[in-house]
PDB file of N, CA and C in Angstrom:
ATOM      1  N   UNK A   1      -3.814 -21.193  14.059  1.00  0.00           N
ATOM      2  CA  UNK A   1      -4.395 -19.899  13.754  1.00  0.00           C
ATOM      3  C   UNK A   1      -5.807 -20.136  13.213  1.00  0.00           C
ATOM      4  N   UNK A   2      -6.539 -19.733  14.040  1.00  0.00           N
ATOM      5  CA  UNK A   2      -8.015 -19.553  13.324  1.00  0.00           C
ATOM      6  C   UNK A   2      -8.587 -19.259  12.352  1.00  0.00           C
ATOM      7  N   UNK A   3      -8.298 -17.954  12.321  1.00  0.00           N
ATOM      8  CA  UNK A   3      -8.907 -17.247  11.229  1.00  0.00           C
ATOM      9  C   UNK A   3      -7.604 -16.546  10.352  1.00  0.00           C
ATOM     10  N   UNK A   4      -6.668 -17.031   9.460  1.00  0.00           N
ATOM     11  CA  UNK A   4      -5.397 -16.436   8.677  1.00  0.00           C
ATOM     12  C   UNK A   4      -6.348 -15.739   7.639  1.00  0.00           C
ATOM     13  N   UNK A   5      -7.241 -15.490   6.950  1.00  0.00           N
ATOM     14  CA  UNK A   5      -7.565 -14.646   6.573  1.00  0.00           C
ATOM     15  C   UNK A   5      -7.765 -13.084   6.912  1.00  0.00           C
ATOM     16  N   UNK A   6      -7.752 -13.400   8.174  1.00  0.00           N
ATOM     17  CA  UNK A   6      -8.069 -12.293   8.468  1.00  0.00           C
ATOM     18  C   UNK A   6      -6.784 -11.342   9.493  1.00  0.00           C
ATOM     19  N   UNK A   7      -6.325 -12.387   9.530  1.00  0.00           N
ATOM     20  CA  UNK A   7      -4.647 -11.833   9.865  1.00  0.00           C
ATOM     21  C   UNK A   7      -3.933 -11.442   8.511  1.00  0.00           C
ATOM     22  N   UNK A   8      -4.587 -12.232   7.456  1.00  0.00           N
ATOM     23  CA  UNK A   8      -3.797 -12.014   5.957  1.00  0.00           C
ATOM     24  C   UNK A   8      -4.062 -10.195   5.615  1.00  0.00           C
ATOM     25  N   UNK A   9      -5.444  -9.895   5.833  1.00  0.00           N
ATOM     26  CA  UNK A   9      -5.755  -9.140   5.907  1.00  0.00           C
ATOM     27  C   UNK A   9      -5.283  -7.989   6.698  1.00  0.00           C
ATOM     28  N   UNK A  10      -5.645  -7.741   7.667  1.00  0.00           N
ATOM     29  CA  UNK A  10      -4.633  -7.189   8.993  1.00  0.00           C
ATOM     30  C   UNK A  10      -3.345  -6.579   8.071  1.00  0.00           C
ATOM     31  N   UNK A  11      -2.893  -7.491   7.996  1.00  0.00           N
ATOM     32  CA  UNK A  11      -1.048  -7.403   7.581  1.00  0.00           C
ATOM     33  C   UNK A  11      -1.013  -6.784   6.340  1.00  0.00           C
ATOM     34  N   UNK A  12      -2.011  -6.824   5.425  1.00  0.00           N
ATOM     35  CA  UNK A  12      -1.867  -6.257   3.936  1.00  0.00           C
ATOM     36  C   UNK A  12      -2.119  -5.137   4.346  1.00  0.00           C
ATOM     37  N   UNK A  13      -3.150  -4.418   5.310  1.00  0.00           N
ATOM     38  CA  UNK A  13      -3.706  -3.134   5.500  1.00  0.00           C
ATOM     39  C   UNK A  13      -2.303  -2.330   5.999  1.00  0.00           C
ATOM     40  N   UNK A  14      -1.569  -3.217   7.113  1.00  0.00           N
ATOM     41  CA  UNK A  14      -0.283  -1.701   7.600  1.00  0.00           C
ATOM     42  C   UNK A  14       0.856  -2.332   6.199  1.00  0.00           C
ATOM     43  N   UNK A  15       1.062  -3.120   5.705  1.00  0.00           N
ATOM     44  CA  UNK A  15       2.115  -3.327   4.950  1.00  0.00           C
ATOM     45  C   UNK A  15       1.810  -2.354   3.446  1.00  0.00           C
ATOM     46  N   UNK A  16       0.367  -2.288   3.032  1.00  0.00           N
ATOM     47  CA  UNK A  16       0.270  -1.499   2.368  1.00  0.00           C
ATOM     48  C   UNK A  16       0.657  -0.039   2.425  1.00  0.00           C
ATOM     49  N   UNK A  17       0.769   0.258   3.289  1.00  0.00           N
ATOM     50  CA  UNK A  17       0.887   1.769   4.392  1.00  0.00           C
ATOM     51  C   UNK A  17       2.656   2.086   3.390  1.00  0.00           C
ATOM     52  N   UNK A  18       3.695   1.362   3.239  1.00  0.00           N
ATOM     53  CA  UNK A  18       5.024   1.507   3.451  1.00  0.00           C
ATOM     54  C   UNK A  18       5.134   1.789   1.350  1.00  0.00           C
ATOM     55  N   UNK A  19       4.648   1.283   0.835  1.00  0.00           N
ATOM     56  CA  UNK A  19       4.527   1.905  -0.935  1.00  0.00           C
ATOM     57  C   UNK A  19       3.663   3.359  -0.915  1.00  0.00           C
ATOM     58  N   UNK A  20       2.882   3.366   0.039  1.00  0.00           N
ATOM     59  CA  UNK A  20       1.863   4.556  -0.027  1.00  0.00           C
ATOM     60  C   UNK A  20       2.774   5.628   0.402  1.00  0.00           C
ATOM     61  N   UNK A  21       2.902   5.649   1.523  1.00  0.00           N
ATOM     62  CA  UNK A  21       3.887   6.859   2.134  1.00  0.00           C
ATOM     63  C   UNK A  21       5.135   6.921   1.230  1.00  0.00           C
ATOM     64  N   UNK A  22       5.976   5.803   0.751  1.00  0.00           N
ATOM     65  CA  UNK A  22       7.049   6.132   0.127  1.00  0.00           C
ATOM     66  C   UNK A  22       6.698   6.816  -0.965  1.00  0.00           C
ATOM     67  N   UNK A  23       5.532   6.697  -2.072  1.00  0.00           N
ATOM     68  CA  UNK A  23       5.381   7.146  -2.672  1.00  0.00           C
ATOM     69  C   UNK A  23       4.884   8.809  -2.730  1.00  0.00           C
ATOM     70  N   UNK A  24       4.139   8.608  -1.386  1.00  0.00           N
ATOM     71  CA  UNK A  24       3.772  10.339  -1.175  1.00  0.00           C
ATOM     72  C   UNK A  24       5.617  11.025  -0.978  1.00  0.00           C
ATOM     73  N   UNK A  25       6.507  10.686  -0.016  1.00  0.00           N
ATOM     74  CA  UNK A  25       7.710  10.800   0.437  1.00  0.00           C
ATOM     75  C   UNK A  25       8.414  11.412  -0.763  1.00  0.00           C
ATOM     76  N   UNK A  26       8.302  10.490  -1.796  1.00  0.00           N
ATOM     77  CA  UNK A  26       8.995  10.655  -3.123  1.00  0.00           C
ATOM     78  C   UNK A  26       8.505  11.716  -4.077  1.00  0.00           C
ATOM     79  N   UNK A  27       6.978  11.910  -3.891  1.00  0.00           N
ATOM     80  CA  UNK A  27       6.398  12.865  -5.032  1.00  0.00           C
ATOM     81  C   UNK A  27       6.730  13.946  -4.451  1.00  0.00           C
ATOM     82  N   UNK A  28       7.182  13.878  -2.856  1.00  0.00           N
ATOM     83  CA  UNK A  28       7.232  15.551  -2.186  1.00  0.00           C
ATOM     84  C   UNK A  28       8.738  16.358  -2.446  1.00  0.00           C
ATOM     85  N   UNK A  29       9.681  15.495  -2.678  1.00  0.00           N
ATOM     86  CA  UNK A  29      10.597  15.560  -2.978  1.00  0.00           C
ATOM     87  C   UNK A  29      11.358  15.831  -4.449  1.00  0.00           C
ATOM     88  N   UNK A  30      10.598  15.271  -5.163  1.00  0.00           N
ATOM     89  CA  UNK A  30      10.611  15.283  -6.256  1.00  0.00           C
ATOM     90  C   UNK A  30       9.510  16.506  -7.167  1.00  0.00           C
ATOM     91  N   UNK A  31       9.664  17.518  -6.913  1.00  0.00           N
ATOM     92  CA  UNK A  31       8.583  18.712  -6.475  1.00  0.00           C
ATOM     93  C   UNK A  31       8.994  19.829  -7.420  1.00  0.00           C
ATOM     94  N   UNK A  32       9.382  19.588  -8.823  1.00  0.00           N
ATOM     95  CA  UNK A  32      10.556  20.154  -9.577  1.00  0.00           C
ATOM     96  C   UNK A  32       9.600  21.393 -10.292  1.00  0.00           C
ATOM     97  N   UNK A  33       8.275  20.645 -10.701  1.00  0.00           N
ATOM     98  CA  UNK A  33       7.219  21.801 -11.194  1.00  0.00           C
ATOM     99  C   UNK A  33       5.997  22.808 -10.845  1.00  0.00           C
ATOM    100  N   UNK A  34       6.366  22.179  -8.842  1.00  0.00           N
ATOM    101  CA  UNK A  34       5.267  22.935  -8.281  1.00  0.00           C
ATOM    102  C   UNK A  34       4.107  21.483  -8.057  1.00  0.00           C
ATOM    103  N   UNK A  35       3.875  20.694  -8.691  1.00  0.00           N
ATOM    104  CA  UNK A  35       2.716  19.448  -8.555  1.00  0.00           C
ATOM    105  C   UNK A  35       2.190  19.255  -7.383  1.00  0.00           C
ATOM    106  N   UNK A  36       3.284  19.320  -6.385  1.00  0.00           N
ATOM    107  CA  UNK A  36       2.202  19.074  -4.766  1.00  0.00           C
ATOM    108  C   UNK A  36       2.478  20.240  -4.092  1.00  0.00           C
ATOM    109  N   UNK A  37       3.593  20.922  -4.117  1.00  0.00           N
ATOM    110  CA  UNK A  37       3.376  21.990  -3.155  1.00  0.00           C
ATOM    111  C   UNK A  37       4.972  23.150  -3.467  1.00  0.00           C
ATOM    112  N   UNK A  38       3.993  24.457  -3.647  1.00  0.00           N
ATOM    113  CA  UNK A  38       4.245  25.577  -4.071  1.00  0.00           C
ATOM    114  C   UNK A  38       4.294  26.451  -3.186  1.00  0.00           C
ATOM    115  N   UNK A  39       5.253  27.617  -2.848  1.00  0.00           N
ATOM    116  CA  UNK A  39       5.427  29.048  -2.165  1.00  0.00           C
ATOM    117  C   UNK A  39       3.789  29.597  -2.730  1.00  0.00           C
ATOM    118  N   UNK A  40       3.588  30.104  -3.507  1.00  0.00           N
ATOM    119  CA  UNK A  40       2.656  30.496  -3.727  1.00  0.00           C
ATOM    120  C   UNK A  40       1.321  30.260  -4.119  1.00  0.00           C
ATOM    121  N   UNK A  41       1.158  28.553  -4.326  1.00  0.00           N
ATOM    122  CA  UNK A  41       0.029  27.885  -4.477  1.00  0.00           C
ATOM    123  C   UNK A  41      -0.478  27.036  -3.299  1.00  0.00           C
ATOM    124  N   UNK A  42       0.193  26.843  -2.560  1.00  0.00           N
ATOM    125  CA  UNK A  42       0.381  26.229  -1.080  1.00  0.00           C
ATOM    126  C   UNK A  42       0.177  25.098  -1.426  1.00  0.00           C
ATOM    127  N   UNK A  43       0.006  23.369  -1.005  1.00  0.00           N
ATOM    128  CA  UNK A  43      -0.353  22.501  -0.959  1.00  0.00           C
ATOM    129  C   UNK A  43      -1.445  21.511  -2.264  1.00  0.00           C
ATOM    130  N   UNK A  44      -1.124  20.691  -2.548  1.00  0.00           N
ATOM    131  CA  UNK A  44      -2.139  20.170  -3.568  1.00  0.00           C
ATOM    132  C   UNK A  44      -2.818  19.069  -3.299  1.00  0.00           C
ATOM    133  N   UNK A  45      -3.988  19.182  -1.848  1.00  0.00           N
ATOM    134  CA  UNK A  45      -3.489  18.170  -0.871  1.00  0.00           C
ATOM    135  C   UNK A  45      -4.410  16.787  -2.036  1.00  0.00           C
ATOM    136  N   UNK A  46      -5.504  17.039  -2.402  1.00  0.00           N
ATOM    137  CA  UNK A  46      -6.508  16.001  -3.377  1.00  0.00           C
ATOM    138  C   UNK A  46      -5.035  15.253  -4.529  1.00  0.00           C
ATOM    139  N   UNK A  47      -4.158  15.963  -4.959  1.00  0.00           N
ATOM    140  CA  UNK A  47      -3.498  14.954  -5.616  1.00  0.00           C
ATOM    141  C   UNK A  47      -2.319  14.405  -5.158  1.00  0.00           C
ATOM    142  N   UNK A  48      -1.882  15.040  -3.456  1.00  0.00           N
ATOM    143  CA  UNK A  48      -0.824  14.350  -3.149  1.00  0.00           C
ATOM    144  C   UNK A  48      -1.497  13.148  -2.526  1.00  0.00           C
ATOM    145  N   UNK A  49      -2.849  13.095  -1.907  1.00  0.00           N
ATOM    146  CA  UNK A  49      -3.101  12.154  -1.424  1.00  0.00           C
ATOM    147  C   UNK A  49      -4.022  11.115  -2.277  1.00  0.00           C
ATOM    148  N   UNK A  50      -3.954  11.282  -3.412  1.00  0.00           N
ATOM    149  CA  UNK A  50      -4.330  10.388  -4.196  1.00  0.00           C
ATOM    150  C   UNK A  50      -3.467   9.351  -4.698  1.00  0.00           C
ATOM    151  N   UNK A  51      -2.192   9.961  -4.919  1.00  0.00           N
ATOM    152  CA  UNK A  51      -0.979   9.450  -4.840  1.00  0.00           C
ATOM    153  C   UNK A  51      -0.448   8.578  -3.722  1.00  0.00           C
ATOM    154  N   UNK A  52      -0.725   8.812  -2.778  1.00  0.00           N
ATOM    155  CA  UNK A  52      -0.805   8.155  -1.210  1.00  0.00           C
ATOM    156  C   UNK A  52      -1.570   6.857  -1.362  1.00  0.00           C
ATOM    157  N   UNK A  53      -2.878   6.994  -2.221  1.00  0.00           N
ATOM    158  CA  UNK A  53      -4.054   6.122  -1.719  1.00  0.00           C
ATOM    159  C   UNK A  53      -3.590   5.432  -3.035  1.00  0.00           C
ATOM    160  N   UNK A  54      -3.166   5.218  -3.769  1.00  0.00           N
ATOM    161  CA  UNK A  54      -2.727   4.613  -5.639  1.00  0.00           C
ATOM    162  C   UNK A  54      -1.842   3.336  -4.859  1.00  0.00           C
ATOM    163  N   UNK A  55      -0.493   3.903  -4.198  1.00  0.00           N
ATOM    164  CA  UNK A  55       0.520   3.278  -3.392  1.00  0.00           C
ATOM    165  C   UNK A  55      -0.076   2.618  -2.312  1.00  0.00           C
ATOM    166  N   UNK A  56      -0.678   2.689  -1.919  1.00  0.00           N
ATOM    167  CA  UNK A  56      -1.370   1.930  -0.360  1.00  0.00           C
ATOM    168  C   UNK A  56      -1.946   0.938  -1.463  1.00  0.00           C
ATOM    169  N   UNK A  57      -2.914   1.190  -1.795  1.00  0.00           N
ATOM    170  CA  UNK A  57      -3.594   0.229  -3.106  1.00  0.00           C
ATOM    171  C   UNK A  57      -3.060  -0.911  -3.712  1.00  0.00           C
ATOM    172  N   UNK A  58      -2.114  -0.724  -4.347  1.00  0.00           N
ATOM    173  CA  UNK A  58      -1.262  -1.480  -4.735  1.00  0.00           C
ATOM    174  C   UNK A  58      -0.237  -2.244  -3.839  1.00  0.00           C
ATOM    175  N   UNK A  59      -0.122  -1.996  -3.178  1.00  0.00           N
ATOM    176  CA  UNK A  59       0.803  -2.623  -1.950  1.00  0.00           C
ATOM    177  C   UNK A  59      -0.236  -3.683  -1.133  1.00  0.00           C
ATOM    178  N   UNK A  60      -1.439  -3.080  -0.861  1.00  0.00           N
ATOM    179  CA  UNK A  60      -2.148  -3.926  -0.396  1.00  0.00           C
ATOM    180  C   UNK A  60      -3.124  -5.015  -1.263  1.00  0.00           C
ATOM    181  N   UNK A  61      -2.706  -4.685  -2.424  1.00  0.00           N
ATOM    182  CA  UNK A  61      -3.468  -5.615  -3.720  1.00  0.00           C
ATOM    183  C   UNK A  61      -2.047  -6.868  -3.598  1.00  0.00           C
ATOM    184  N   UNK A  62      -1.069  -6.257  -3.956  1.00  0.00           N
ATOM    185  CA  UNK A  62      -0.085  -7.220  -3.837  1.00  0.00           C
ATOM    186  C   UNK A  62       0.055  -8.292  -2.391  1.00  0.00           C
ATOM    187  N   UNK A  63       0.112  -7.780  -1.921  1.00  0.00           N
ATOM    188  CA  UNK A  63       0.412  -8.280  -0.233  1.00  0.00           C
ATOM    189  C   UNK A  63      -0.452  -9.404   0.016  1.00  0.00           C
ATOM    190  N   UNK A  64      -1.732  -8.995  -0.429  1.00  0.00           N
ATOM    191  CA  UNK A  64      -3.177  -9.957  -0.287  1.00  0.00           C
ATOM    192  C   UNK A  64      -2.599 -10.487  -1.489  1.00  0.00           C
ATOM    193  N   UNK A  65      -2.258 -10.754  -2.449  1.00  0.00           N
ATOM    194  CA  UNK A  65      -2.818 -12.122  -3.370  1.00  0.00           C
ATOM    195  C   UNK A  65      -1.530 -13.206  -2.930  1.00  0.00           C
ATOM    196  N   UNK A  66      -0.067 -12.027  -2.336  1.00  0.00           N
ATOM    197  CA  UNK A  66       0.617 -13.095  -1.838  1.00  0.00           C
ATOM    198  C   UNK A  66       0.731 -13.682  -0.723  1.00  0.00           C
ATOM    199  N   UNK A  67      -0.493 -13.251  -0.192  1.00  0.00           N
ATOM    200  CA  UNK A  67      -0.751 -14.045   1.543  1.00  0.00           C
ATOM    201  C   UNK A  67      -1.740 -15.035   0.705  1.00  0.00           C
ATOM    202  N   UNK A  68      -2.586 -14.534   0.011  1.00  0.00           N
ATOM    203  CA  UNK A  68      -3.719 -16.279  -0.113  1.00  0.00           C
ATOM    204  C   UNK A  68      -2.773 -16.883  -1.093  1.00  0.00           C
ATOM    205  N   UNK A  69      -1.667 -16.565  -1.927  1.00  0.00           N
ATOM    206  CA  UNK A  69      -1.191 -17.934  -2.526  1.00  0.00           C
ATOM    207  C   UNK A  69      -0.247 -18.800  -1.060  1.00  0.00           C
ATOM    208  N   UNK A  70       0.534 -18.200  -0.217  1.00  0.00           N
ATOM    209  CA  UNK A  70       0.854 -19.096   0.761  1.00  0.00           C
ATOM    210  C   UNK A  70      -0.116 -19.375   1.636  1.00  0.00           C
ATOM    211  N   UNK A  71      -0.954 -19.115   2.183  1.00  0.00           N
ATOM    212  CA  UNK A  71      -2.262 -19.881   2.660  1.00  0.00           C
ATOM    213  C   UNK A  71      -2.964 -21.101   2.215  1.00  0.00           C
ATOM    214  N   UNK A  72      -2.773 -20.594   0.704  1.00  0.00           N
ATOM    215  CA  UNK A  72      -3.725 -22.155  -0.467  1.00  0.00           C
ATOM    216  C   UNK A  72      -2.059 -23.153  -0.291  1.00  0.00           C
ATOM    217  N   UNK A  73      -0.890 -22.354  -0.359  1.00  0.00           N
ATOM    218  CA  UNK A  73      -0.107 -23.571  -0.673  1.00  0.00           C
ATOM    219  C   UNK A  73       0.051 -24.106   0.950  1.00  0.00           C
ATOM    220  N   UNK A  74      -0.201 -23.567   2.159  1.00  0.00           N
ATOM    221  CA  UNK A  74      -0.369 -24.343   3.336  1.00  0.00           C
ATOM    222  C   UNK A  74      -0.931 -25.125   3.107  1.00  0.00           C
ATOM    223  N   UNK A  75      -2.241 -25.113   2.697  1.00  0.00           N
ATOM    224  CA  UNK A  75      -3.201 -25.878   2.968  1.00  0.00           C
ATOM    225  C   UNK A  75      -3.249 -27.110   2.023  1.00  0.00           C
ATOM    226  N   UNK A  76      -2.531 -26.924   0.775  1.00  0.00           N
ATOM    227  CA  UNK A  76      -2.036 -27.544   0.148  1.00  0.00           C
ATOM    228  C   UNK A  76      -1.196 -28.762   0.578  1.00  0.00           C
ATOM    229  N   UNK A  77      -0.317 -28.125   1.652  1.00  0.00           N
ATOM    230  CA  UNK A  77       0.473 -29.075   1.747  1.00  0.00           C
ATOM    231  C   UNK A  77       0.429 -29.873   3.073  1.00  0.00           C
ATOM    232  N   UNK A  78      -0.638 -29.568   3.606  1.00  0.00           N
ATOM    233  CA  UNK A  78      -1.041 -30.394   5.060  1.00  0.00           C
ATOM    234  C   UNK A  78      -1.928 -31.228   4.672  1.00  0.00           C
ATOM    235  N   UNK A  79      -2.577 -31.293   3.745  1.00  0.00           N
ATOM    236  CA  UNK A  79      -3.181 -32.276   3.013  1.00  0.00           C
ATOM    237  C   UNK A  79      -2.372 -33.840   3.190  1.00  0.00           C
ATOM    238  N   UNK A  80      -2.738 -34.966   3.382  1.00  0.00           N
ATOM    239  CA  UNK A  80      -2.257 -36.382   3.019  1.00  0.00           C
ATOM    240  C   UNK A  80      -1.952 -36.701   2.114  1.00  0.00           C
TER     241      UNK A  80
END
């Protein structure tokens, strides 16, 4: 593989995708005071999707530091 950074990358961007949505999934559901979406207030779209982008964030913060620690420990260990 050439370039694993940038496959590391790649992979953090859709893997991040699966905390983001669950988390939007969950706040929509969990909808007890009106917070994202109301009969009569319609939609709250700036804080459901901030919530979206918090979860993507973090999923893809995580994902990336645990693709370059197995990358450094590859490289680590092809070493002589």
């Amino acid at each position: 593989m050439k370039k694993p950074w940038l496959f590391c990358a790649l992979l953090s961007l859709l893997l991040g995708t699966v905390p983001g949505a669950a988390l939007m999934w969950i706040a929509w559901q969990e909808n007890s005071q009106c917070e994202i979406h109301c009969a009569e207030l319609g939609i709250d779209w700036s804080y459901w999707l901030s919530l979206g982008a918090a979860g993507w964030a973090l999923g893809f913060a995580l994902t990336m530091v645990l693709g370059a620690l197995l990358l450094v420990l590859s490289r680590f260990l092809k070493k002589p």
